[in-house]
Protein backbone atom coordinates (compact mmCIF):
# COMPACT_ATOMS: atom_id res chain seq x y z
CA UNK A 1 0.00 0.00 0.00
CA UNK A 2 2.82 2.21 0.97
CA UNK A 3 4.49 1.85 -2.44
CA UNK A 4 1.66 2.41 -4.43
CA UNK A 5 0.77 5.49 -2.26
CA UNK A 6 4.23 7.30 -3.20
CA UNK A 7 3.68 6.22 -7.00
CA UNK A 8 0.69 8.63 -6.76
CA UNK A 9 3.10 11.23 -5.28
CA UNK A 10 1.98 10.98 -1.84
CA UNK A 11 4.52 10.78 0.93
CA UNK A 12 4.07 7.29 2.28
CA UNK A 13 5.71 4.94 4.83
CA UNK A 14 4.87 1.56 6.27
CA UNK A 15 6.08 0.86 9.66
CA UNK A 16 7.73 -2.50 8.29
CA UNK A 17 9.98 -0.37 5.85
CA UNK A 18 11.19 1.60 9.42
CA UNK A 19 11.78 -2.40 11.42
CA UNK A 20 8.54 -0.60 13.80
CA UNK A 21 5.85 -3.23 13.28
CA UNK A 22 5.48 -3.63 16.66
CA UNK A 23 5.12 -0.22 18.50
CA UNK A 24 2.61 0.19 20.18
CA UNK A 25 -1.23 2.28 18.83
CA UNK A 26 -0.08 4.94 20.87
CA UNK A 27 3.46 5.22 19.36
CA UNK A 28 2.30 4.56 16.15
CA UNK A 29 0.10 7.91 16.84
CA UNK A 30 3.20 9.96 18.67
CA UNK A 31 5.08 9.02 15.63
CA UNK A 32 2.36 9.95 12.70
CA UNK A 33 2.26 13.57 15.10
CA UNK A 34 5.57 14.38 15.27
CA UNK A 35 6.19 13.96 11.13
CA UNK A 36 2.79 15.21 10.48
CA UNK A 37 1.35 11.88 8.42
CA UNK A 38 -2.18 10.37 7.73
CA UNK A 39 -2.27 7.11 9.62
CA UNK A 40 -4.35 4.58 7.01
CA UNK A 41 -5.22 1.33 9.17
CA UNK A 42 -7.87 -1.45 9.73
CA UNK A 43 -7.63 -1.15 13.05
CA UNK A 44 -10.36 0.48 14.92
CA UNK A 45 -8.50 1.54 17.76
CA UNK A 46 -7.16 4.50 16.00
CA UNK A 47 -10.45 6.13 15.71
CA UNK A 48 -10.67 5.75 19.33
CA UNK A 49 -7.50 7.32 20.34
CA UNK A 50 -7.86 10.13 18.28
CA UNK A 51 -11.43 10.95 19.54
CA UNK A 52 -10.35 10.67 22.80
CA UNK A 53 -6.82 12.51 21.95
CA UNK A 54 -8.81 16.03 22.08
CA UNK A 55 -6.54 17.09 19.29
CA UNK A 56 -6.36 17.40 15.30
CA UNK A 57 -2.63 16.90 15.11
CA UNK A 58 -3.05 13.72 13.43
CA UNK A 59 -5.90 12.15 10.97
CA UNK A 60 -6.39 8.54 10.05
CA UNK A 61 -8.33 6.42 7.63
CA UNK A 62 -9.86 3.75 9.11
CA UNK A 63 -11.05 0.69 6.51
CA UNK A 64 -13.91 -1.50 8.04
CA UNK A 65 -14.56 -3.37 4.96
CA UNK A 66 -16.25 -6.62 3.95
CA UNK A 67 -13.32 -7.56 1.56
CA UNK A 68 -9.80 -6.13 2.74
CA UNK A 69 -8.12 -7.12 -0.06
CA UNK A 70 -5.58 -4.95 -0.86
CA UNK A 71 -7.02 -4.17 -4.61
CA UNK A 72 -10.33 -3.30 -2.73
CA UNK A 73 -8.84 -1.10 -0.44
CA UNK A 74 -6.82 0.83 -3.01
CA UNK A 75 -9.68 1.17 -4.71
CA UNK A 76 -11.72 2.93 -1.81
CA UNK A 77 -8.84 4.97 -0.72
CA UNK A 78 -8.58 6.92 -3.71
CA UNK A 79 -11.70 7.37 -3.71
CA UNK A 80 -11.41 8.74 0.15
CA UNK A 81 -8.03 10.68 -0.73
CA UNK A 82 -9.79 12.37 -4.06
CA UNK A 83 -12.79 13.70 -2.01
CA UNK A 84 -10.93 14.73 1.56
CA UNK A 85 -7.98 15.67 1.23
CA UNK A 86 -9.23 19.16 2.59
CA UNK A 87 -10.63 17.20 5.82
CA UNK A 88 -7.29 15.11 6.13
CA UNK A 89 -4.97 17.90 6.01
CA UNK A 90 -7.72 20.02 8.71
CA UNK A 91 -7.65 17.10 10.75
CA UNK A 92 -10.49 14.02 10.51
CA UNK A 93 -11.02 10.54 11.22
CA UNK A 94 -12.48 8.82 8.36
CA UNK A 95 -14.21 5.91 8.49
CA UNK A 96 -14.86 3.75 5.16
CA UNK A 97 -16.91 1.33 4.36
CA UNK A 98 -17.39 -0.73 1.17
CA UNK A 99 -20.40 1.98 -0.64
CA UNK A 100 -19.49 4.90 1.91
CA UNK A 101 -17.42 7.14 4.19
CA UNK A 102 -17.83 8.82 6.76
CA UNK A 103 -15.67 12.24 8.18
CA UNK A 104 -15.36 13.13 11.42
CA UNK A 105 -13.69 16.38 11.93
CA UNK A 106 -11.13 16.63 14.61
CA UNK A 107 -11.42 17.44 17.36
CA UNK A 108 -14.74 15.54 18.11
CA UNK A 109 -17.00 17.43 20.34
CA UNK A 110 -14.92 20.29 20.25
């Protein structure tokens, strides 16, 4: 995913490329803060760190999809990255699904 994200241009890094597979959610977040990046995951934690994080530091792209195949998911994150980019770069969790997505702005309740 990583490699097909910086043949569109974008900026991308996959913790395996770095040997940091295993940090934990909320170094994975500290790190994604720090160097200003879009976390794109499957895991629903994320959402709920950031919600609870009070911030909009850092956005993420959460896939809850029926078929997380990785031709499926490219598929529905351009999609997501053609229509809120705006919303990523302001700070939003984004949730997507396999006919929708959703945008939260960040901060939530704020």
């Amino acid at each position: 995913m990583a490699e097909w994200l910086r043949g569109l241009g974008h900026d991308a890094v996959h913790l395996s490329e770095r040997g940091a597979e295993r940090l934990l959610d909320c170094e994975i977040f500290a790190v994604a803060a720090k160097e200003q990046r879009v976390i794109v995951t499957c895991d629903l934690d994320f959402g709920e760190i950031l919600a609870a994080s009070g911030g909009k530091s850092v956005s993420a792209i959460v896939f809850r999809l029926s078929n997380p195949r990785a031709d499926r998911v490219m598929v529905r994150l351009a999609d997501v990255l053609g229509r809120s980019r705006l919303s990523l770069e302001q700070g939003a969790i984004i949730l997507v699904e396999d006919a929708r997505h959703r945008v939260r702005r960040l901060p939530i309740g704020g």
